[in-house]
N, C-alpha and C. Protein backbone atom coordinates (compact mmCIF):
# COMPACT_ATOMS: atom_id res chain seq x y z
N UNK A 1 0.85 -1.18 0.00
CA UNK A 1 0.00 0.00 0.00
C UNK A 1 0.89 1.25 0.00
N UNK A 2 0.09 2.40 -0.53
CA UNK A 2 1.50 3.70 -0.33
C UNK A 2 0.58 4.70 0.05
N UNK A 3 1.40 5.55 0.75
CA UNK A 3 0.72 6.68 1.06
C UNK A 3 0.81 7.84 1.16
N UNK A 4 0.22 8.85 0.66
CA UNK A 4 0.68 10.12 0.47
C UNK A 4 1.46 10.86 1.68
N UNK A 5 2.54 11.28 0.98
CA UNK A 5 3.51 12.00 1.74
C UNK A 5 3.61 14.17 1.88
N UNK A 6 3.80 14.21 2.93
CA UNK A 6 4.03 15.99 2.60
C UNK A 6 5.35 16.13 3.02
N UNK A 7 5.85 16.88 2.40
CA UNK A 7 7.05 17.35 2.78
C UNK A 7 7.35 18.16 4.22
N UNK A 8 7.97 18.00 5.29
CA UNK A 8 7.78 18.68 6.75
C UNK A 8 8.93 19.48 6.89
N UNK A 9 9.74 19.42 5.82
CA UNK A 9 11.20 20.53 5.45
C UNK A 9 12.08 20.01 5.14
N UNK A 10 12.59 21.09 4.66
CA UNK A 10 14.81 20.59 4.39
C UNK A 10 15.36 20.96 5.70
N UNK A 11 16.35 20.23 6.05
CA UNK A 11 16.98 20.43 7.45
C UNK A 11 18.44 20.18 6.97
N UNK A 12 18.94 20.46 8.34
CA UNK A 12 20.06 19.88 8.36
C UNK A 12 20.53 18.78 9.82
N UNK A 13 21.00 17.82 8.95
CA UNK A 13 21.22 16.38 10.17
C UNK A 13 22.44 15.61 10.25
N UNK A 14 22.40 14.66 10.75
CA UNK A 14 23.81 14.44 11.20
C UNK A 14 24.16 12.94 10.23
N UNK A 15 24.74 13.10 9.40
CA UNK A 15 25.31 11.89 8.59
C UNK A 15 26.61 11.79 8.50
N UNK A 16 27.14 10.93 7.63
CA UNK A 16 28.30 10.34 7.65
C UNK A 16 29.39 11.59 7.32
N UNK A 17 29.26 12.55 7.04
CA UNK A 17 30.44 13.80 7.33
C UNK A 17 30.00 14.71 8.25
N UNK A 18 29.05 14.05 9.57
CA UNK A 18 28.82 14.44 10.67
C UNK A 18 27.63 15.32 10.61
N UNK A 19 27.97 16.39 11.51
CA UNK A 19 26.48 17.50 11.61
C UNK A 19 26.80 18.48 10.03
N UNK A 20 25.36 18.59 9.68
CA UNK A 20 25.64 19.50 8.75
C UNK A 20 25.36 19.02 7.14
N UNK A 21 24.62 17.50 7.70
CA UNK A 21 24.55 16.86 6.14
C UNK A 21 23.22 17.20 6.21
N UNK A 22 22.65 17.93 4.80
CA UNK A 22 21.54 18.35 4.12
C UNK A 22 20.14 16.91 3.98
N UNK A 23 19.11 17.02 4.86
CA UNK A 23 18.04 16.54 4.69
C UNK A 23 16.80 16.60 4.07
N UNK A 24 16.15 16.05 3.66
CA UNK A 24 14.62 16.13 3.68
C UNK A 24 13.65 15.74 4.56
N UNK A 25 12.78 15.46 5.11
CA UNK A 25 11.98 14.77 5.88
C UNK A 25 10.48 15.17 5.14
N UNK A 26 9.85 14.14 4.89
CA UNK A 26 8.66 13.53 4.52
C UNK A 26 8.03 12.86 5.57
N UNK A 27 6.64 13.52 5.56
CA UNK A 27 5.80 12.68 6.72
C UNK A 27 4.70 11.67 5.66
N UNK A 28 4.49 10.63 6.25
CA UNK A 28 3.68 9.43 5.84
C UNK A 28 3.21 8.82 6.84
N UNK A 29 2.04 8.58 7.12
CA UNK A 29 1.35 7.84 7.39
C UNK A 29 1.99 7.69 9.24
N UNK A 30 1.64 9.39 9.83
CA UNK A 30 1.93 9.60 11.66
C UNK A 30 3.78 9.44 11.67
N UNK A 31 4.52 9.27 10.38
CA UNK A 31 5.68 9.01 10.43
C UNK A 31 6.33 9.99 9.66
N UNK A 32 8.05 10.42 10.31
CA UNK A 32 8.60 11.14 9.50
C UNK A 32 9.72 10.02 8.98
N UNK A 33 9.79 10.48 7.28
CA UNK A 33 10.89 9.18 6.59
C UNK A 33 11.92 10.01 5.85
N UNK A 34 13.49 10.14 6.75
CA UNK A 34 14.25 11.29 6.14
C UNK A 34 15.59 10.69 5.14
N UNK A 35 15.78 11.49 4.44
CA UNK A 35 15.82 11.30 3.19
C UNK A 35 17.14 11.85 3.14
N UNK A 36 19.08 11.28 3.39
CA UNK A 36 19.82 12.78 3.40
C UNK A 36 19.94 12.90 1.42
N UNK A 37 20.51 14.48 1.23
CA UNK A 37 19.97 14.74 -0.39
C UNK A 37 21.38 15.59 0.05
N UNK A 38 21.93 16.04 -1.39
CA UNK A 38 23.09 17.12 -1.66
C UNK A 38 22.99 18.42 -1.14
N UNK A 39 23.71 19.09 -1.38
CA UNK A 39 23.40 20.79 -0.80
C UNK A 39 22.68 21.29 -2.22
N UNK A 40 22.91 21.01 -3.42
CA UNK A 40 22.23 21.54 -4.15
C UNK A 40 20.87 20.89 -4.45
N UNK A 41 20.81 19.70 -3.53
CA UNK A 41 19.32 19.85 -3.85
C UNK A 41 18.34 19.96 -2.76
N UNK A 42 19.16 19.94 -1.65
CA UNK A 42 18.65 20.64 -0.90
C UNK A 42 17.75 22.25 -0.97
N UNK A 43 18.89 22.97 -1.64
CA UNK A 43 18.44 24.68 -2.09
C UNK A 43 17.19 24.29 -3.12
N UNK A 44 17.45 23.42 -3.88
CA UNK A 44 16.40 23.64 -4.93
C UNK A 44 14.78 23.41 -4.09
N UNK A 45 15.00 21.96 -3.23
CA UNK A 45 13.49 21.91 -2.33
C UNK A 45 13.25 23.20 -1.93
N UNK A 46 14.67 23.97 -0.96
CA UNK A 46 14.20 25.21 -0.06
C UNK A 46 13.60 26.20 -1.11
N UNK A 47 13.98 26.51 -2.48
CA UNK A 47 13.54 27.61 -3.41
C UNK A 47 12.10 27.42 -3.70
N UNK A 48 11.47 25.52 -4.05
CA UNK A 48 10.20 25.46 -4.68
C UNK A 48 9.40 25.60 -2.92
N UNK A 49 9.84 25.18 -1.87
CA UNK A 49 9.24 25.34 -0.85
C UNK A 49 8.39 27.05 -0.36
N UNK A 50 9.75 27.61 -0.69
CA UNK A 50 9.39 28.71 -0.86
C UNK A 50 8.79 29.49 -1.68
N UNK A 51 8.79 28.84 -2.79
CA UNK A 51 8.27 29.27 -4.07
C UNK A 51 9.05 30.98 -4.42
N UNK A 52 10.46 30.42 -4.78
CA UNK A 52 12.00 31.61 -4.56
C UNK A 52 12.00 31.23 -6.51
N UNK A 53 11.64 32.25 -7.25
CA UNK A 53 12.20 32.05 -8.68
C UNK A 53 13.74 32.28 -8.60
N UNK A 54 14.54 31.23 -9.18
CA UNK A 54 16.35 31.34 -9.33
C UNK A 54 16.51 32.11 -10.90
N UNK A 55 17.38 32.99 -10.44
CA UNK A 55 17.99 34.00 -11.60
C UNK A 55 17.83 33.13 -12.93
N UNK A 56 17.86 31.81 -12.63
CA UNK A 56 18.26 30.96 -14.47
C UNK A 56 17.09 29.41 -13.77
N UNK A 57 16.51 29.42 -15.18
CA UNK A 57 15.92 27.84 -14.47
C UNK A 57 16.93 26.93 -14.16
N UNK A 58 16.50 26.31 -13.47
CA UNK A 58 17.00 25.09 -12.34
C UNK A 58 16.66 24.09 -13.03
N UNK A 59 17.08 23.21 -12.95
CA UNK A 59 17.53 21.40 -13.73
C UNK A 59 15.94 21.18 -13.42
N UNK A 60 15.54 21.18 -12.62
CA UNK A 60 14.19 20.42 -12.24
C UNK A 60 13.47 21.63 -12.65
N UNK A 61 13.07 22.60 -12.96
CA UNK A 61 12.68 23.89 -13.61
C UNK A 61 12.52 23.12 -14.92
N UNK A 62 13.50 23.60 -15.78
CA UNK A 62 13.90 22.83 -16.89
C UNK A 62 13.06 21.53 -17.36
N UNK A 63 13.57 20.48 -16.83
CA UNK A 63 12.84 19.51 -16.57
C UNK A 63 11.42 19.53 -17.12
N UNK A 64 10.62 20.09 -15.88
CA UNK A 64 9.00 20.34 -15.79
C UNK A 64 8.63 20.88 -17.45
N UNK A 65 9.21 22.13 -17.37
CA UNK A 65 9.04 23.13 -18.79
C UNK A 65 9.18 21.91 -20.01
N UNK A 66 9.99 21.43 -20.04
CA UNK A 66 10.10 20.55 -21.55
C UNK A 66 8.97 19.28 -21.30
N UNK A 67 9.21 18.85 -20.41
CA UNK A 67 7.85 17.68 -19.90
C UNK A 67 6.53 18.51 -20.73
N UNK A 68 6.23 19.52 -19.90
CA UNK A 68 5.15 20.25 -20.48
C UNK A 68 4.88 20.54 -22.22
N UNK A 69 6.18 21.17 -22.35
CA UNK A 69 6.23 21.18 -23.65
C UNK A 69 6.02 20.26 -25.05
N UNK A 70 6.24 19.23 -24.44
CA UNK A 70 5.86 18.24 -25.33
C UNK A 70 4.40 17.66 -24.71
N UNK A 71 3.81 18.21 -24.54
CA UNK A 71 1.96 17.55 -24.07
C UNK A 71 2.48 16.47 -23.11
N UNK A 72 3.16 16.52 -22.18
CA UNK A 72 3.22 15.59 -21.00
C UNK A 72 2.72 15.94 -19.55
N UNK A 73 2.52 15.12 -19.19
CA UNK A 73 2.46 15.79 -17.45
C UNK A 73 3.23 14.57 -16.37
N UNK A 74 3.43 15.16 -15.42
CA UNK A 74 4.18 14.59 -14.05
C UNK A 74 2.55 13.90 -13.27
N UNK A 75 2.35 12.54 -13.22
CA UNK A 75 1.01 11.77 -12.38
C UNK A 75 1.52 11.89 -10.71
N UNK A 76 2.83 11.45 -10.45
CA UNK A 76 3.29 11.09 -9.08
C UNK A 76 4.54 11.24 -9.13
N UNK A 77 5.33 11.10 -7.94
CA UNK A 77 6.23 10.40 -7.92
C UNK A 77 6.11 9.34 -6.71
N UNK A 78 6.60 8.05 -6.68
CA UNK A 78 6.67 7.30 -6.05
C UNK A 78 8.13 6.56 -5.38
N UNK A 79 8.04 6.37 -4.17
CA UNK A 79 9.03 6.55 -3.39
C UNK A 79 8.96 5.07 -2.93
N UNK A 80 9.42 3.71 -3.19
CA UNK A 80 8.71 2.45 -3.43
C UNK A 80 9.66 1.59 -2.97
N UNK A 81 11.08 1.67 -2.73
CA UNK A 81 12.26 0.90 -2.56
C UNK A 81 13.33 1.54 -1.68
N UNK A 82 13.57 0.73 -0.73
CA UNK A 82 14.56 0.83 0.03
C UNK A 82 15.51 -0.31 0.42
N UNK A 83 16.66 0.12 -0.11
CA UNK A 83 17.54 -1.40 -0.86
C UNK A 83 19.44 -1.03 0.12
N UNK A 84 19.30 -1.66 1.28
CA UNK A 84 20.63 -1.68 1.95
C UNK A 84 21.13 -0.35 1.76
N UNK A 85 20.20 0.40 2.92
CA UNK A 85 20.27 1.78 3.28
C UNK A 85 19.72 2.87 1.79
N UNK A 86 19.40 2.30 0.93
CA UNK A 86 19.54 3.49 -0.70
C UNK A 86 18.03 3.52 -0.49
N UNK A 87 16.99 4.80 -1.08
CA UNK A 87 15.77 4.66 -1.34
C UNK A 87 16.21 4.55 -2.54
N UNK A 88 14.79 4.35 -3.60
CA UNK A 88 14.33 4.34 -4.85
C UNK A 88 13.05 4.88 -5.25
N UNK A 89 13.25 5.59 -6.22
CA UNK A 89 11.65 6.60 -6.40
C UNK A 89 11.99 6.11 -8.04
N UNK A 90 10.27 6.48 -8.49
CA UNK A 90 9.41 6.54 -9.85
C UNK A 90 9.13 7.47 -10.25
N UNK A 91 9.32 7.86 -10.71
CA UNK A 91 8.13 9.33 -11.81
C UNK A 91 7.47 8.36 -12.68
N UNK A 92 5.72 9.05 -11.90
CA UNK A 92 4.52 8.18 -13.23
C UNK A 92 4.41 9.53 -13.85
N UNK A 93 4.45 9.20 -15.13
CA UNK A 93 4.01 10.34 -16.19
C UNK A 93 2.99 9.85 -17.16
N UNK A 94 2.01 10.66 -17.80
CA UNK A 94 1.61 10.42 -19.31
C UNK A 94 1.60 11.54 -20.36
N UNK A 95 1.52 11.08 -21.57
CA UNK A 95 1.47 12.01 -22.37
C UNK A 95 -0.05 11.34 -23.58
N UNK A 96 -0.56 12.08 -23.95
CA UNK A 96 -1.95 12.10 -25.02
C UNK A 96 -1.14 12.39 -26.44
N UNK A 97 -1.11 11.55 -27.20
CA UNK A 97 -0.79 11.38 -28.37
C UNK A 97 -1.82 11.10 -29.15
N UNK A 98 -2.83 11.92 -30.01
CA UNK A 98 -3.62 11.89 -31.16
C UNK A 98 -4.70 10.72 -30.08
N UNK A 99 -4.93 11.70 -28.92
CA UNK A 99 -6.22 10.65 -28.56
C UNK A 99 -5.40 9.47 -27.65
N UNK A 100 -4.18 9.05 -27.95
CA UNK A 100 -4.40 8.23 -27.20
C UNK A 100 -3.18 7.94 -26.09
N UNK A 101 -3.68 7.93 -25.04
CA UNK A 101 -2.47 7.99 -23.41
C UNK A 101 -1.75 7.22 -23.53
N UNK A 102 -0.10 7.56 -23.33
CA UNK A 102 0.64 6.41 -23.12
C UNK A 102 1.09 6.81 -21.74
N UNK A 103 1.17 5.98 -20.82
CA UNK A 103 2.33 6.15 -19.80
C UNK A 103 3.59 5.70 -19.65
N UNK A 104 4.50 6.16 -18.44
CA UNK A 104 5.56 6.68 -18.76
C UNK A 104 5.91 6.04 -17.36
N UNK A 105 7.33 5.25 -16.63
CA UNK A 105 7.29 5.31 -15.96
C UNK A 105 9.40 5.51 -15.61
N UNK A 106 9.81 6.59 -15.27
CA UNK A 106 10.80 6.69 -15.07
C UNK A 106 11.51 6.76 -13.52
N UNK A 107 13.05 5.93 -13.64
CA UNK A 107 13.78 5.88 -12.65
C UNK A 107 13.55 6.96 -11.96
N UNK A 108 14.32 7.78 -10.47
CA UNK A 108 15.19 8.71 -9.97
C UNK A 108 15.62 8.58 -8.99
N UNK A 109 16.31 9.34 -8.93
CA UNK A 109 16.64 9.50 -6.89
C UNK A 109 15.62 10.49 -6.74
N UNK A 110 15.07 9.72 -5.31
CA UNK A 110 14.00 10.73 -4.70
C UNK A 110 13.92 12.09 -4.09
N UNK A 111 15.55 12.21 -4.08
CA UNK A 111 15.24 14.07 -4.12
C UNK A 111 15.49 14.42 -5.19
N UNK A 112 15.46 13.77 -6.50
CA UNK A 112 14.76 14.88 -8.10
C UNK A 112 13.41 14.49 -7.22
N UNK A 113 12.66 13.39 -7.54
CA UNK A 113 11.28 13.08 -7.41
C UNK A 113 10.53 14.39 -6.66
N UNK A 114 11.07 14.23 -5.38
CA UNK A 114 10.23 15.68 -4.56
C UNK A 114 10.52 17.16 -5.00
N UNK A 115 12.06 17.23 -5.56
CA UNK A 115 11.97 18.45 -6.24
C UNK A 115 11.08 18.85 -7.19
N UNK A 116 11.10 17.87 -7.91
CA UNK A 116 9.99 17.96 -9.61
C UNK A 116 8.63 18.43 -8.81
N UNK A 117 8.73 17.33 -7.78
CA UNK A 117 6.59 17.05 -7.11
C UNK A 117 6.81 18.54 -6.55
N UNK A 118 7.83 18.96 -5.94
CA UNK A 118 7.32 20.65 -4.70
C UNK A 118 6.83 21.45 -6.55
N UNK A 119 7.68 21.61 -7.28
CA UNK A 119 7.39 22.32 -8.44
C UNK A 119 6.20 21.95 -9.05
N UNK A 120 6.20 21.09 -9.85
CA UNK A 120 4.60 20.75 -9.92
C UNK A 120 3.36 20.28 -9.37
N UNK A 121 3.49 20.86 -8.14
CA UNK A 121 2.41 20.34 -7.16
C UNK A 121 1.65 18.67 -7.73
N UNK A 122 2.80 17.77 -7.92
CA UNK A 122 2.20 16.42 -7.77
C UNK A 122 2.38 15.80 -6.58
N UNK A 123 1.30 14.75 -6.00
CA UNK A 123 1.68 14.00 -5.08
C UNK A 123 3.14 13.03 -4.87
N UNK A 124 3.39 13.22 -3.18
CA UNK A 124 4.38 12.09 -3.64
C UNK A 124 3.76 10.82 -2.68
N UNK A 125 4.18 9.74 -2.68
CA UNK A 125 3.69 8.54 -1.96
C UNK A 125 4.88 8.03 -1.46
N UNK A 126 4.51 7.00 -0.95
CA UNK A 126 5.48 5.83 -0.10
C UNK A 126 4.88 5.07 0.58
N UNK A 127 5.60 3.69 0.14
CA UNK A 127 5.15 2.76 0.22
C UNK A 127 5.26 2.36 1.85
N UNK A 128 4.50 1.59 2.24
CA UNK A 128 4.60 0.84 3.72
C UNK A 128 6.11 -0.15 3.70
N UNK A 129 6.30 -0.44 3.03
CA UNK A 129 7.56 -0.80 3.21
C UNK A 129 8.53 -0.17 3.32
N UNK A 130 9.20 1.03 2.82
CA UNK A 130 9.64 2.12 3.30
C UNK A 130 9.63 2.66 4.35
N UNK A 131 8.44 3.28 4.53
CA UNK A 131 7.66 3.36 5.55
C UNK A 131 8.26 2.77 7.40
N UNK A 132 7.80 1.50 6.92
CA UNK A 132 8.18 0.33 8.16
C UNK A 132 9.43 0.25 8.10
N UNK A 133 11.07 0.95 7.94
CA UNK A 133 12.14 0.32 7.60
C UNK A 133 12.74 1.93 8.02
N UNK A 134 12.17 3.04 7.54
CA UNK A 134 13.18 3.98 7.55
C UNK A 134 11.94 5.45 8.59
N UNK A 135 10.40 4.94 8.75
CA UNK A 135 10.09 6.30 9.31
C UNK A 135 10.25 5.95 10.53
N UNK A 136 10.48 7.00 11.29
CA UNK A 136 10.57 7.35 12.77
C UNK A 136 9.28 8.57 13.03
N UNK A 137 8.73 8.00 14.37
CA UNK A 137 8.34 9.34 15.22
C UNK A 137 8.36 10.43 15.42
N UNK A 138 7.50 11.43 14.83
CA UNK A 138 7.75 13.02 15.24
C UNK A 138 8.72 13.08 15.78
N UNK A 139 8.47 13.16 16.86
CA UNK A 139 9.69 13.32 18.51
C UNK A 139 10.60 13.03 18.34
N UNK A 140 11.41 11.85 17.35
CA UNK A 140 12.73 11.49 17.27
C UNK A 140 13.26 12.59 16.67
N UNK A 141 12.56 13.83 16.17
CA UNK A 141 13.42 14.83 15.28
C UNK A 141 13.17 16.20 15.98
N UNK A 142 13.89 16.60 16.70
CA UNK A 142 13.70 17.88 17.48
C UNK A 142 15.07 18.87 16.99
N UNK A 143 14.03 20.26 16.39
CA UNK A 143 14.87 20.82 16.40
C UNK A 143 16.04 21.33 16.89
N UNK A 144 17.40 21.81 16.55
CA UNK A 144 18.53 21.74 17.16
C UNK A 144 18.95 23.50 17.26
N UNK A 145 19.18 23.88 18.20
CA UNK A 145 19.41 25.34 18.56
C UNK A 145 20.46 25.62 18.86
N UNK A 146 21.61 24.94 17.56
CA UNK A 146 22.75 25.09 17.38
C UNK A 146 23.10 26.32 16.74
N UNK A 147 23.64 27.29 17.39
CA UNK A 147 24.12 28.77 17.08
C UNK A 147 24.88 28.85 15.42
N UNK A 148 25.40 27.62 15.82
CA UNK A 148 26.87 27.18 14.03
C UNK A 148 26.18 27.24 13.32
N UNK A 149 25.08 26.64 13.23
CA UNK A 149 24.50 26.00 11.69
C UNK A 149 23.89 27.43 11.21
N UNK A 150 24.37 27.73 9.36
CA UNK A 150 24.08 28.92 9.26
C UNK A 150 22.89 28.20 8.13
N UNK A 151 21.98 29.83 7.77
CA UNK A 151 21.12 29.47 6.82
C UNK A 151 19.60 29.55 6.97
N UNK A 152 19.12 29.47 6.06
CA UNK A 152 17.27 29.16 6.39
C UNK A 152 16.88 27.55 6.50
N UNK A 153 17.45 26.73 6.56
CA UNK A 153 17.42 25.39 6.91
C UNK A 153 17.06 25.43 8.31
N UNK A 154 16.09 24.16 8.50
CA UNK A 154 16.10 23.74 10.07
C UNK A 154 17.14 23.08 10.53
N UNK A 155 17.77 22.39 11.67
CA UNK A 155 18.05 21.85 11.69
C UNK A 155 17.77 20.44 12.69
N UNK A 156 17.98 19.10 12.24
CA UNK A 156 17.48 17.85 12.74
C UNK A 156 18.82 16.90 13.02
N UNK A 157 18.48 15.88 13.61
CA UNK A 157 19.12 15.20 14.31
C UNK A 157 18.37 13.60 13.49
N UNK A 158 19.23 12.82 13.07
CA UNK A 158 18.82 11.59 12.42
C UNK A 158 18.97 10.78 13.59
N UNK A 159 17.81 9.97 13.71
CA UNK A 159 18.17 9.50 14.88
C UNK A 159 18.59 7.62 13.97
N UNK A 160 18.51 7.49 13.20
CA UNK A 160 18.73 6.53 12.51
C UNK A 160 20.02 6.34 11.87
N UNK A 161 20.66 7.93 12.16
CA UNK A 161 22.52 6.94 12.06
C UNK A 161 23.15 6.83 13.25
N UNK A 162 23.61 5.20 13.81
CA UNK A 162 24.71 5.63 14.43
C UNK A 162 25.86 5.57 14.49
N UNK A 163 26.43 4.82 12.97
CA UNK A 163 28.06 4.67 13.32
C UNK A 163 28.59 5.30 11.55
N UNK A 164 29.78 5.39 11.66
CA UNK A 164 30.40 5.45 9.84
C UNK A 164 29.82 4.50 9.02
N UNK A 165 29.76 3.20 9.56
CA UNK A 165 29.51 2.07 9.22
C UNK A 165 27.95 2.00 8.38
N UNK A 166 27.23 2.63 9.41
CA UNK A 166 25.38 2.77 8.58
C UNK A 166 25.72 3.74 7.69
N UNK A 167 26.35 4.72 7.83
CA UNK A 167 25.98 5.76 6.99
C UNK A 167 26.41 5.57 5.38
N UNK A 168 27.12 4.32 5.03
CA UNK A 168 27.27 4.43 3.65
C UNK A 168 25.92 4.06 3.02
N UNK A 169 25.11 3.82 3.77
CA UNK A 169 23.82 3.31 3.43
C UNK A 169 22.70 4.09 3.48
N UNK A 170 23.13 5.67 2.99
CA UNK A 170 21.82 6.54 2.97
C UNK A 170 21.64 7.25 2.03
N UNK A 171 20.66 7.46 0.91
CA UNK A 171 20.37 7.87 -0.21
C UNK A 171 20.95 9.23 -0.49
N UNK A 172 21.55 9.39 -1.37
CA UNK A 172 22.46 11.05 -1.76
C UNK A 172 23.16 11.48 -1.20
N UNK A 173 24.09 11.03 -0.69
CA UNK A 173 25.03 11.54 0.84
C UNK A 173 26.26 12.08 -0.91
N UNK A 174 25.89 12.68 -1.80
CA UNK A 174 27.21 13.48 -2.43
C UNK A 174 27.83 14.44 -2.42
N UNK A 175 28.24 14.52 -0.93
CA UNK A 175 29.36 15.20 -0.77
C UNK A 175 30.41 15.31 -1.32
């Protein structure tokens, strides 16, 4: 089963190059399921979050615009696999060709997926298996009122890494 997800912010949390690695957190189903992502795509969530136009379109900007352009649209993205610490996301798409729908179903890493979804206001989902494997409890994520950390980012505390050892096992850590 999957279930619709909202985005609850970009943060910043503690991964394998310590405090300061760039998050997402997605709530699903009474659960938050965090996601660490790059610094640049981090900014890009914080810009569509904010709904911040960037001086030049943005890859996922881009993206959307040509999708569109050719009579397509963004259905979902789906967030469906979690494979020895890595997630895995879907983009469902279709496009209407002379009457008739084809769909579309493409790879990503799930922070394009939520970038594309904050921009085109599509849903995102996740599956219960996910879900059951990587969300934690509100409460496990309390903000941190660390003076250092600069920026409009929150910042969070993963409570799901604890050694070097887990952390090669978390989706986008490209530092």
């Amino acid at each position: 089963m999957e279930h619709e997800a909202t985005v609850e912010g970009v943060g910043v949390g503690v991964g394998e190059e310590g405090a300061g690695a760039p998050v997402v957190l997605l709530r699903a189903r009474e659960q938050l399921v965090p996601i660490f992502v790059s610094g640049d795509q981090a900014q890009s969530m914080q810009l569509a979050i904010e709904n911040e136009p960037f001086e030049r379109p943005l890859t996922h900007d881009l993206l959307i615009e040509m999708i569109s352009e050719f009579g397509a649209a963004i259905d979902r993205v789906r967030i469906d696999d979690l494979s020895d610490g890595t997630f895995y996301a879907k983009i469902d798409a279709e496009q209407y060709v002379d009457g008739s729908r084809k769909n579309a179903v493409f790879d990503a890493r799930p922070s394009d997926g939520v970038a594309i979804a904050l921009r085109d206001d599509c849903p995102v989902v996740i599956s219960d298996e996910v879900i059951d494997e990587a969300g934690r409890p509100p409460e496990a994520f309390e903000p941190d009122e660390d003076p250092d950390v600069e920026g409009d980012l929150n910042s969070f505390t993963d409570p799901t890494f604890d050694s070097a050892e887990d952390s090669d096992d978390t989706e986008d850590m490209d530092f």
